[in-house]
Structures are given as C-alpha cells and as structure tokens.
N, C-alpha and C. Protein backbone atom coordinates (compact mmCIF):
# COMPACT_ATOMS: atom_id res chain seq x y z
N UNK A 1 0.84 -26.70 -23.18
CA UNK A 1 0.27 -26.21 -21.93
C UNK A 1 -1.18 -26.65 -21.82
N UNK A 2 -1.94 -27.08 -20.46
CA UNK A 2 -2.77 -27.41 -20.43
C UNK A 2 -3.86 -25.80 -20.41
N UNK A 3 -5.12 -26.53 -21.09
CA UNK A 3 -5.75 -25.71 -20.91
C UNK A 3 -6.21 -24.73 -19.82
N UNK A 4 -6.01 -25.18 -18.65
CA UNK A 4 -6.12 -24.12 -17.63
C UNK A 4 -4.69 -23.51 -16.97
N UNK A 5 -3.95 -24.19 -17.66
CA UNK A 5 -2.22 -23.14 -17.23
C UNK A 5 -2.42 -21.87 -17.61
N UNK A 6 -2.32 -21.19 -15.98
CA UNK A 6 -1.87 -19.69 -15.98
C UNK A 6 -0.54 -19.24 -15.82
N UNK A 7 -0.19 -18.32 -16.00
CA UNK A 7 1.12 -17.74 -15.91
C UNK A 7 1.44 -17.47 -14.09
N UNK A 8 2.80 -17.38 -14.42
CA UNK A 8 3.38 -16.88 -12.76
C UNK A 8 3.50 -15.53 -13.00
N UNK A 9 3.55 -14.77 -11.65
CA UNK A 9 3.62 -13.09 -11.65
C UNK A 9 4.86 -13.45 -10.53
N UNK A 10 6.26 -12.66 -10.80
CA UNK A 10 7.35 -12.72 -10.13
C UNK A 10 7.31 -11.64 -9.63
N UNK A 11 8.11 -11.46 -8.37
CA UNK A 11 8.27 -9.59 -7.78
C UNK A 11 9.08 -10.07 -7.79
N UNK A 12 10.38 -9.36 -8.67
CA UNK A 12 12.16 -9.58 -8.66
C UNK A 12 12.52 -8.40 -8.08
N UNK A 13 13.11 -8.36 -7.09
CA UNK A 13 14.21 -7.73 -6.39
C UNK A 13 15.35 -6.91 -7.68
N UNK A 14 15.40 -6.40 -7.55
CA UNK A 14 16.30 -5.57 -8.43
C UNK A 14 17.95 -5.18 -7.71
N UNK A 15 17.84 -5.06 -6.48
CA UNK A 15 18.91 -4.15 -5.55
C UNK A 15 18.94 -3.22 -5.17
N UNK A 16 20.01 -2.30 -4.37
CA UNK A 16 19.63 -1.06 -4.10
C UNK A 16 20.04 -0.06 -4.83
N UNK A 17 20.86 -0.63 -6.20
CA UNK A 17 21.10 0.93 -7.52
C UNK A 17 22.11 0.19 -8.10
N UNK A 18 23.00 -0.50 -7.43
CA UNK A 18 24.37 -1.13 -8.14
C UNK A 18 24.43 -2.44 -8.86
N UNK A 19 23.95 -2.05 -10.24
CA UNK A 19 23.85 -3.12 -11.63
C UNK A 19 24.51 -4.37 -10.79
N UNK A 20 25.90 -4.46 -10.20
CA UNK A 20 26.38 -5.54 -9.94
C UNK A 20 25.96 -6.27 -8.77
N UNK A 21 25.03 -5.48 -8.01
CA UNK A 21 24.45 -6.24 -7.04
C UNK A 21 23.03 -6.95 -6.85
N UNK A 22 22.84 -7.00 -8.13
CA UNK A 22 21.44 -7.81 -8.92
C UNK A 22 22.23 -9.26 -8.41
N UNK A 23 21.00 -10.06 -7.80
CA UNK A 23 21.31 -11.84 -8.02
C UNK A 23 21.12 -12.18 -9.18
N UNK A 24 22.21 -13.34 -9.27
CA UNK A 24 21.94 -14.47 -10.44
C UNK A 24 20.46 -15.03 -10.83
N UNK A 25 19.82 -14.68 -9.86
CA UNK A 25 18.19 -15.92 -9.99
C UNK A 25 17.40 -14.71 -10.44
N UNK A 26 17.39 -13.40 -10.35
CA UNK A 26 16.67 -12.00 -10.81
C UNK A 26 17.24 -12.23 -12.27
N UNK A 27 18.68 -11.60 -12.51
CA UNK A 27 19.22 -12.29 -14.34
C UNK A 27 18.35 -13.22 -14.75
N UNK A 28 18.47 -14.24 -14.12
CA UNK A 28 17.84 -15.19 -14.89
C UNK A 28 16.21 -15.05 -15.34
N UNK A 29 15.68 -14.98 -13.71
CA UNK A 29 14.22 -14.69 -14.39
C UNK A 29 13.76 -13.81 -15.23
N UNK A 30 14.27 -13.09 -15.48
CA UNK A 30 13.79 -11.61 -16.11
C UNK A 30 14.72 -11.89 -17.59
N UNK A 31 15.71 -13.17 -17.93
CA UNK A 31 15.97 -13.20 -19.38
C UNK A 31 15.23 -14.04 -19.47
N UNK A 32 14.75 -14.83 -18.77
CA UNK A 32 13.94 -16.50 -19.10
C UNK A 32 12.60 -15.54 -19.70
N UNK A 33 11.67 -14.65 -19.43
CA UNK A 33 10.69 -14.27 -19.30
C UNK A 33 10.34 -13.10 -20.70
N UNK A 34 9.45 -12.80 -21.17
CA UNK A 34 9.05 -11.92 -21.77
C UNK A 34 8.01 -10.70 -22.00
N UNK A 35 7.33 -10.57 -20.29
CA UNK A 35 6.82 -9.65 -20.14
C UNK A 35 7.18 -8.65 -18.68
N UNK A 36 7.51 -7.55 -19.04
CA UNK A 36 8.30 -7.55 -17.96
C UNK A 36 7.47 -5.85 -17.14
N UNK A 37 6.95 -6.68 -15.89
CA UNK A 37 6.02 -4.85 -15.58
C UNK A 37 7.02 -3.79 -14.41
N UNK A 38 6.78 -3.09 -14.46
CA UNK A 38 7.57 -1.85 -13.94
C UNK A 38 6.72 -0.99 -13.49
N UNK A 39 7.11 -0.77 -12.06
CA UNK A 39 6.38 0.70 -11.50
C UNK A 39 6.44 1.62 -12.06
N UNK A 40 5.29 2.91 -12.51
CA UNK A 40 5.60 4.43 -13.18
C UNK A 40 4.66 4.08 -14.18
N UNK A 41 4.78 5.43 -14.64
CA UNK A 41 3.63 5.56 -16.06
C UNK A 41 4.49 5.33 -17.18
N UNK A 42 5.74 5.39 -17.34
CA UNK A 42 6.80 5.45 -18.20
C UNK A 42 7.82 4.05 -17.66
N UNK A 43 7.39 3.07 -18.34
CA UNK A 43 8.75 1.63 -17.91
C UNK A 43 9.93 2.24 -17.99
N UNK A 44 10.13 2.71 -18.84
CA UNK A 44 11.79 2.66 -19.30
C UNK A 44 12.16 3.93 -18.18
N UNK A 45 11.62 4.47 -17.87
CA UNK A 45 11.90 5.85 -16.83
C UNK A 45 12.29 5.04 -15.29
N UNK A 46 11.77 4.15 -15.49
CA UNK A 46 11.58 3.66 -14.06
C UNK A 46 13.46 3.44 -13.58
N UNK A 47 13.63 3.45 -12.04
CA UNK A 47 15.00 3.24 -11.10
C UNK A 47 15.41 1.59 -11.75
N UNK A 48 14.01 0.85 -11.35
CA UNK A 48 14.11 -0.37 -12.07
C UNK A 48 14.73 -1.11 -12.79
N UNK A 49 14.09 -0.55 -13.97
CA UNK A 49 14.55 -0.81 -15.26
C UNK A 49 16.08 -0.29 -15.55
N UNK A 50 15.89 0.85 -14.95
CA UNK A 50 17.43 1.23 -15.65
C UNK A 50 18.69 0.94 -15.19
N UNK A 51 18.33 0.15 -13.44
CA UNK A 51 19.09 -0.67 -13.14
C UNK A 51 19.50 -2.60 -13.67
N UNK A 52 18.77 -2.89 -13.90
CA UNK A 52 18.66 -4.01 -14.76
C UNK A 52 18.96 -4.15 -15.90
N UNK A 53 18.88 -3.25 -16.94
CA UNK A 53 18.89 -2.89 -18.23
C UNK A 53 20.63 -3.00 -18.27
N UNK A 54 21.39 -2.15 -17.53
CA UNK A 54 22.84 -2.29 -17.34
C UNK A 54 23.14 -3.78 -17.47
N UNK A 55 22.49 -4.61 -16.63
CA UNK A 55 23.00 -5.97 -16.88
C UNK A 55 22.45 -7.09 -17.71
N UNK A 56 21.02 -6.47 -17.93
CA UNK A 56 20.57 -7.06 -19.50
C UNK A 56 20.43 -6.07 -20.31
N UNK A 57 20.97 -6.08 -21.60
CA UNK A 57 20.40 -5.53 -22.37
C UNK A 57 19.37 -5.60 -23.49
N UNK A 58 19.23 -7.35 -23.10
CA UNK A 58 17.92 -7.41 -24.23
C UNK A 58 16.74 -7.23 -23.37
N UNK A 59 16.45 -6.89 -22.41
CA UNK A 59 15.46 -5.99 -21.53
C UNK A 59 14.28 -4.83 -22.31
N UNK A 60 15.71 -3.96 -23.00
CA UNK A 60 14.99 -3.14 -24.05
C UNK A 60 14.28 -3.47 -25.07
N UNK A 61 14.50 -4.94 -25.07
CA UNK A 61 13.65 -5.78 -26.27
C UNK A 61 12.37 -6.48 -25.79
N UNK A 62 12.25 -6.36 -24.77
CA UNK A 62 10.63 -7.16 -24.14
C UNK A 62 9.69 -6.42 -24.39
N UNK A 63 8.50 -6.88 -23.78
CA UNK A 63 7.20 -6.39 -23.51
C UNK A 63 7.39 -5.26 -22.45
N UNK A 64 7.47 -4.31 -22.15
CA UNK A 64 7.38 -3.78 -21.07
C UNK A 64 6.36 -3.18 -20.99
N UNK A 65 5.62 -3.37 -19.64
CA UNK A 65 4.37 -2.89 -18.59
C UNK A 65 4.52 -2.34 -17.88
N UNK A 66 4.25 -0.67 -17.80
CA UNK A 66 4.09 0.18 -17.15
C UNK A 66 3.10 -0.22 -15.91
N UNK A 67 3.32 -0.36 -14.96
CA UNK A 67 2.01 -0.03 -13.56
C UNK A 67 1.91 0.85 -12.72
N UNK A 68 0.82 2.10 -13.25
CA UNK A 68 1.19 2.60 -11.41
C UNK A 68 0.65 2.90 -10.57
N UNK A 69 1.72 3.25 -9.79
CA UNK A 69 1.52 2.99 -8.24
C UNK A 69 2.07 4.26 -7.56
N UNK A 70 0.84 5.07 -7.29
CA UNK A 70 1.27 6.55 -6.75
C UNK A 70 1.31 6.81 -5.60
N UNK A 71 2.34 7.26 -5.14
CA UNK A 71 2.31 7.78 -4.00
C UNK A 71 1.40 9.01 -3.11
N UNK A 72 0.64 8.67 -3.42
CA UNK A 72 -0.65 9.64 -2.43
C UNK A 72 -1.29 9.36 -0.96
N UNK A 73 -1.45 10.63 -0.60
CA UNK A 73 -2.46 9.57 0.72
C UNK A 73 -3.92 9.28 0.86
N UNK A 74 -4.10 9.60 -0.78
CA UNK A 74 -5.81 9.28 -0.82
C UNK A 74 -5.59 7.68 -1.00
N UNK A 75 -6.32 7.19 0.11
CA UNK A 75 -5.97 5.59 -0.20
C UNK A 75 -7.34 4.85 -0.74
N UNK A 76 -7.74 5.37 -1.21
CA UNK A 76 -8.84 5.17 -2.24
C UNK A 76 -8.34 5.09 -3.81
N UNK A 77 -8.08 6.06 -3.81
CA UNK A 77 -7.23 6.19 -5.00
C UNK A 77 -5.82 5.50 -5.57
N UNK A 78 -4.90 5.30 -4.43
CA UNK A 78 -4.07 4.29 -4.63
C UNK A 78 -4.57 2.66 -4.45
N UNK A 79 -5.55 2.47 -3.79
CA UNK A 79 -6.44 1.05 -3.92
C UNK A 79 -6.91 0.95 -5.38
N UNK A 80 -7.74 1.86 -6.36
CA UNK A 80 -8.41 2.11 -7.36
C UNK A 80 -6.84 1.59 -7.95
N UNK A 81 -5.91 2.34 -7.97
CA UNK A 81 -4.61 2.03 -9.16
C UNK A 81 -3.93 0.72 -8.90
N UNK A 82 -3.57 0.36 -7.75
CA UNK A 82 -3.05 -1.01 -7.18
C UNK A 82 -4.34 -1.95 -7.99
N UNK A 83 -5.37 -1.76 -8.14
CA UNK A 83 -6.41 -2.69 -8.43
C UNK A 83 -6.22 -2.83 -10.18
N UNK A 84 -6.14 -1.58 -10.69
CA UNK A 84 -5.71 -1.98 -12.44
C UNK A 84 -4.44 -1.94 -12.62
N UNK A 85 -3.78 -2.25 -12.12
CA UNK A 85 -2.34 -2.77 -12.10
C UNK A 85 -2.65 -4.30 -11.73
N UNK A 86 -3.39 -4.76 -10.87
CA UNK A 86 -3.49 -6.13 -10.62
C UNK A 86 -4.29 -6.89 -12.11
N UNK A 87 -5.34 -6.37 -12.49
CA UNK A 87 -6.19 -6.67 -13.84
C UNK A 87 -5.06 -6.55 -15.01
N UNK A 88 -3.95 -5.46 -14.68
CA UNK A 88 -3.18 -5.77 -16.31
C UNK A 88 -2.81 -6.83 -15.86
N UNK A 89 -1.82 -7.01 -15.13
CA UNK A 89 -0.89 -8.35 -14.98
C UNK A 89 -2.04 -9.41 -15.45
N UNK A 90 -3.17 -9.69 -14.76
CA UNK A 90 -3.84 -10.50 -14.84
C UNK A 90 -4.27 -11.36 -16.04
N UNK A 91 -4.36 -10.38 -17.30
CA UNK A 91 -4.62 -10.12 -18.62
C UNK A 91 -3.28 -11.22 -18.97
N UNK A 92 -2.32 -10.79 -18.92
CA UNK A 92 -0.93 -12.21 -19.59
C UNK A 92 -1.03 -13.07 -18.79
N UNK A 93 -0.94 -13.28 -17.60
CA UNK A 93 -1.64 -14.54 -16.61
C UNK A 93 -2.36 -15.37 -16.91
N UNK A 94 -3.47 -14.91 -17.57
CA UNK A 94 -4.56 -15.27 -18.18
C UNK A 94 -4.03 -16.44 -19.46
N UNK A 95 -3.66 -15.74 -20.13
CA UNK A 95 -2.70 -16.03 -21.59
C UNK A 95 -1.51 -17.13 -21.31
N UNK A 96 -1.45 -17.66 -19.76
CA UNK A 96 -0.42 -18.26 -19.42
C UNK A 96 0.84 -17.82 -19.81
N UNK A 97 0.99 -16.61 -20.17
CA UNK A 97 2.16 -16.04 -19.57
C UNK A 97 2.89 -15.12 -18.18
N UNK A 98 3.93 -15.33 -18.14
CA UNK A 98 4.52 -15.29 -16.51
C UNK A 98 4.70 -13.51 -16.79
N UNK A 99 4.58 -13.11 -15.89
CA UNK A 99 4.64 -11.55 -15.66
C UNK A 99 5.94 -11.71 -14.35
N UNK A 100 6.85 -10.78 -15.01
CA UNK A 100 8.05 -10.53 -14.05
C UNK A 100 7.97 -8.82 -13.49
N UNK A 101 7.41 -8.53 -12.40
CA UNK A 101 7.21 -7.21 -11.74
C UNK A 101 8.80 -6.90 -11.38
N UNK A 102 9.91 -6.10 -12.05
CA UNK A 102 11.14 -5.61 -11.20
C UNK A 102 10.91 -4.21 -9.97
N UNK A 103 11.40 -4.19 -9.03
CA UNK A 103 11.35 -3.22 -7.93
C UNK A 103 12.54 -3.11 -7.64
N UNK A 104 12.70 -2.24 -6.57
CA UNK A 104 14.08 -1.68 -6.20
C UNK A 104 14.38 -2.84 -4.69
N UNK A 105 15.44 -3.13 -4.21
CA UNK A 105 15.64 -3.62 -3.32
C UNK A 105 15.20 -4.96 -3.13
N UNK A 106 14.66 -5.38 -2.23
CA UNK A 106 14.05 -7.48 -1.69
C UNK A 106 12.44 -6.95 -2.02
N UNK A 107 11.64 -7.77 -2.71
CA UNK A 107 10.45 -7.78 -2.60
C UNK A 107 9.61 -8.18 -1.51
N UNK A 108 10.29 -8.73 -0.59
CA UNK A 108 9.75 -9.17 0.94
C UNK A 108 9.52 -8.13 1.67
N UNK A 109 10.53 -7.10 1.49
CA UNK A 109 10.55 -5.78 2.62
C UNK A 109 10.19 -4.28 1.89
N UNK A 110 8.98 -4.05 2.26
CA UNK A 110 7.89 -2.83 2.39
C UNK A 110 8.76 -2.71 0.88
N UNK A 111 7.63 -3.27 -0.23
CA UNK A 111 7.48 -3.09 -1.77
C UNK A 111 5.95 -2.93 -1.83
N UNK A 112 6.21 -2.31 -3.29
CA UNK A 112 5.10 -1.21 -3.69
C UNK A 112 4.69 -2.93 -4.73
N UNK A 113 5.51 -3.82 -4.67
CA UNK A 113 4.62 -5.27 -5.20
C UNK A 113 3.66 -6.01 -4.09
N UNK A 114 4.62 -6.02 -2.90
CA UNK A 114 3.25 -6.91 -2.03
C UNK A 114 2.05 -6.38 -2.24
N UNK A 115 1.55 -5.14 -2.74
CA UNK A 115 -0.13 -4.81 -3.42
C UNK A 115 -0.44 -5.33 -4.13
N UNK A 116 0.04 -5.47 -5.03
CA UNK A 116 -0.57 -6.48 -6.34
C UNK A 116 -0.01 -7.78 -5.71
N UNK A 117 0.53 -8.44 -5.00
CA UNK A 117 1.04 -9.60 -4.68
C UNK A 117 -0.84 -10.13 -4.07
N UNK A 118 -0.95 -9.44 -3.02
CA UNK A 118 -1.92 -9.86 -2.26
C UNK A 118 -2.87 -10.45 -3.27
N UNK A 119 -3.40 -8.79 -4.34
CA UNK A 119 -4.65 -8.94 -5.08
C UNK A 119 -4.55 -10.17 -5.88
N UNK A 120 -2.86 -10.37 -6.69
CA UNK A 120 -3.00 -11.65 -7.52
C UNK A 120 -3.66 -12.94 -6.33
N UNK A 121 -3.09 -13.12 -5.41
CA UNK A 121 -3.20 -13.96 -4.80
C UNK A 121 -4.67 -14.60 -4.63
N UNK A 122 -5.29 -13.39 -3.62
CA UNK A 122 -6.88 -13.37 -3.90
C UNK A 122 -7.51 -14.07 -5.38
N UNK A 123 -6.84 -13.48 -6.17
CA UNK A 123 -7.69 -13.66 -7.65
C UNK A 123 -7.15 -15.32 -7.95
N UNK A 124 -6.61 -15.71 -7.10
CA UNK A 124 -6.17 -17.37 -7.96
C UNK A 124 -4.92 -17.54 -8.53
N UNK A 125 -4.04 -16.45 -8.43
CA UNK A 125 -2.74 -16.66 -9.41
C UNK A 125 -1.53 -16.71 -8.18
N UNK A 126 -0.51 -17.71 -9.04
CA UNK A 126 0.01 -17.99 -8.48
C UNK A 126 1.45 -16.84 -8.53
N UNK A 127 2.02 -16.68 -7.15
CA UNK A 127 3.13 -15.53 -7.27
C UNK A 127 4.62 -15.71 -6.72
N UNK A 128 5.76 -15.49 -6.95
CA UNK A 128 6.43 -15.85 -6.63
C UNK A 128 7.42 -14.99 -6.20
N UNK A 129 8.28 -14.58 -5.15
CA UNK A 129 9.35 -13.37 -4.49
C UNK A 129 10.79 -14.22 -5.27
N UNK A 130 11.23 -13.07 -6.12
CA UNK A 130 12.97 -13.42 -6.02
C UNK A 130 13.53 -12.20 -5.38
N UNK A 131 14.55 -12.87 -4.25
CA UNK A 131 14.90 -11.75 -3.33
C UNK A 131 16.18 -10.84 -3.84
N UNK A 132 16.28 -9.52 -3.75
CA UNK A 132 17.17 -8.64 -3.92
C UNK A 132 17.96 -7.83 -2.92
N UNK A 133 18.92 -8.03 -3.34
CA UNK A 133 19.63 -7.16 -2.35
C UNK A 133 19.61 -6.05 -1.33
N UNK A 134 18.89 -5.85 0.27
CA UNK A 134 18.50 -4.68 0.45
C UNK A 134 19.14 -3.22 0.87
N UNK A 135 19.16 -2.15 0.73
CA UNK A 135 19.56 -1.10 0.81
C UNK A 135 20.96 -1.18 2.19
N UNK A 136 20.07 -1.64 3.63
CA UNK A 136 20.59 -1.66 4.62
C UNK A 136 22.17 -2.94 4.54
N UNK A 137 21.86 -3.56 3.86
CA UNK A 137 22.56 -4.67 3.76
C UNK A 137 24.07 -3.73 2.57
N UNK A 138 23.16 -3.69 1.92
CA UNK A 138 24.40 -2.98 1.01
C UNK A 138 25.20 -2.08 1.75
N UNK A 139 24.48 -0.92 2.54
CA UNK A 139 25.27 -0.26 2.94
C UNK A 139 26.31 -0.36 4.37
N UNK A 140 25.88 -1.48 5.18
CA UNK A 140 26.75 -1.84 5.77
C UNK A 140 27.86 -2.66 5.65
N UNK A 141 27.54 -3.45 4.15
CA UNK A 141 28.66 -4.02 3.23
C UNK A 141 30.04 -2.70 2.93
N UNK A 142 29.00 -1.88 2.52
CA UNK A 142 30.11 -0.83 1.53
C UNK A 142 30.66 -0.11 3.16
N UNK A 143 30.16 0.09 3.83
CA UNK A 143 30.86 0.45 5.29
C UNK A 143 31.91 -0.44 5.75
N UNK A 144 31.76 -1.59 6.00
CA UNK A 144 32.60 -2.70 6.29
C UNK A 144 32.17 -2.62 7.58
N UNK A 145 30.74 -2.87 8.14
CA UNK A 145 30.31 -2.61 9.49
C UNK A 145 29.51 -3.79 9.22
N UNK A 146 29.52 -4.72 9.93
CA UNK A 146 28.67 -6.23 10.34
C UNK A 146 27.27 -5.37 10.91
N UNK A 147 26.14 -5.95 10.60
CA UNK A 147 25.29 -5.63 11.12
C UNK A 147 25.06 -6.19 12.49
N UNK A 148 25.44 -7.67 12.89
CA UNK A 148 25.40 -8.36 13.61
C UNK A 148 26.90 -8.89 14.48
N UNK A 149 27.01 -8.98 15.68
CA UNK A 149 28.26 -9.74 15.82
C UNK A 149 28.14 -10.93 16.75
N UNK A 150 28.59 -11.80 17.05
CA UNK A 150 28.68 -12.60 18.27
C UNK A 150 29.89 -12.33 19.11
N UNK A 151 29.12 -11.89 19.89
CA UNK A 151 30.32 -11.47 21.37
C UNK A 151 30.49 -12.45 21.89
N UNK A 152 31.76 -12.81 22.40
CA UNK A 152 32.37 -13.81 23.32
C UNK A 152 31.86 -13.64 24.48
N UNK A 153 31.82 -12.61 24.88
CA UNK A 153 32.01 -12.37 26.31
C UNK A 153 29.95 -12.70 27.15
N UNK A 154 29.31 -12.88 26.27
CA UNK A 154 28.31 -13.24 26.65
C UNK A 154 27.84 -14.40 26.13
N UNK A 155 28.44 -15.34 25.60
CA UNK A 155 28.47 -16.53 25.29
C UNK A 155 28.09 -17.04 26.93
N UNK A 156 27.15 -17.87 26.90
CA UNK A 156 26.99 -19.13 28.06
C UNK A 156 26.91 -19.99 28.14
C-alpha cells in the first residue's frame, strides 16, 4: 500500500430483520473486511449485528466498533456524538483500513450513517453505500402487493 492509502468506510445495508434478505454484496463486504462499526454502546446488542451475525458467523470474530448515535433532541449533543463516531472510524482509515458501518435497512434512505457519511466525506475519506433491502419493499413483497403498476387503460 502506498504511503498515503486510506481505508474505505462502507454503510452496508443490513435489511429490514430477515437474515435472508441481506444482499450478496453486504455478505461479501462485511466477510472481505475486518473492522466492523455498529450503532449502540454495546456492538453485539445492536438489531444490526444480530441480524448479520445469522448469516455470518465469523462476524463474532472481528473487530467490532461500537458508535453512538442517540436519539435525542438536543442536537448539540447528537452533533458532539455523530462527531466522535466520525474520529473513531477515522482512526482505522487512517491505518488504511476499510471500516464497514452495518445499519438496518438501505443506507441511502434516512440512516443514522449518512452523519458520519457526510463528516467522513468533509474530512477527505473516501465512502461507499451498499444498498439493503428496505422495510417498505419487504413488506409489500411479503403482502404480495406491487408497489407500482402500469395500467393499460392510461397508456397513450
């Protein structure tokens, strides 16, 4: 590695609870990888983890990084924690290693990662979305209700 190679910071999509509805490219990144951060004060506590963990199990064998990220409405205070959550990651980044953030659902849509997404960004590091399965999607799957249809009858 060259001397100025930094690590990637991933926000992996996890799904919306059902081990089997993790993507192939989330598996992968998160076995390819060896530091792996998690919302909560407790990793292994996390929805996260314990959804993933079902489909890896050498998961329990990584680095795991607690970050958190509280739900308050002092937004001072959740800026202050979003901000040393951005400095840990930063720390293996640094080290040119890749930091894999798991969350619940697509990391594109209203995640508690686009905060630290931004700050890495700002700071020079490079970040990357693997998308997960989202809640709404699942559940109109498990309904058997199309979210979308194309009507004939307004075809022109």
């Amino acid at each position: 590695m060259g001397k100025n190679k930094k690590g990637i910071a991933y926000g992996v999509g996890v799904g919306p609870g059902d081990p089997e509805l993790m993507t192939l490219k989330a598996i992968r990144i998160i076995k390819e990888n060896d530091i792996i951060a998690l919302p909560g004060k407790d990793a292994e506590k996390s929805v996260a983890y314990r959804i993933a963990v079902k489909n890896i199990p050498e998961l329990a064998q990584k680095q795991l990084v607690p970050i958190y990220m509280p739900m308050v409405k002092d937004r001072s205070l959740i800026h202050a924690e979003h901000k040393k959550g951005a400095e840990i990651i930063e720390k293996y980044l640094e080290q040119a290693k890749n930091v894999v953030f798991l969350t619940l659902g697509d990391p594109a849509i209203y995640c508690t990662f686009s905060y630290l997404q931004h700050m890495l960004e700002e700071d020079g590091y490079e970040v990357e979305l693997v998308s997960g399965i989202t809640s709404f999607c699942a559940a109109a799957a498990r309904l058997n209700l199309p979210l979308a249809e194309w009507d004939e009858q307004l075809h022109l």
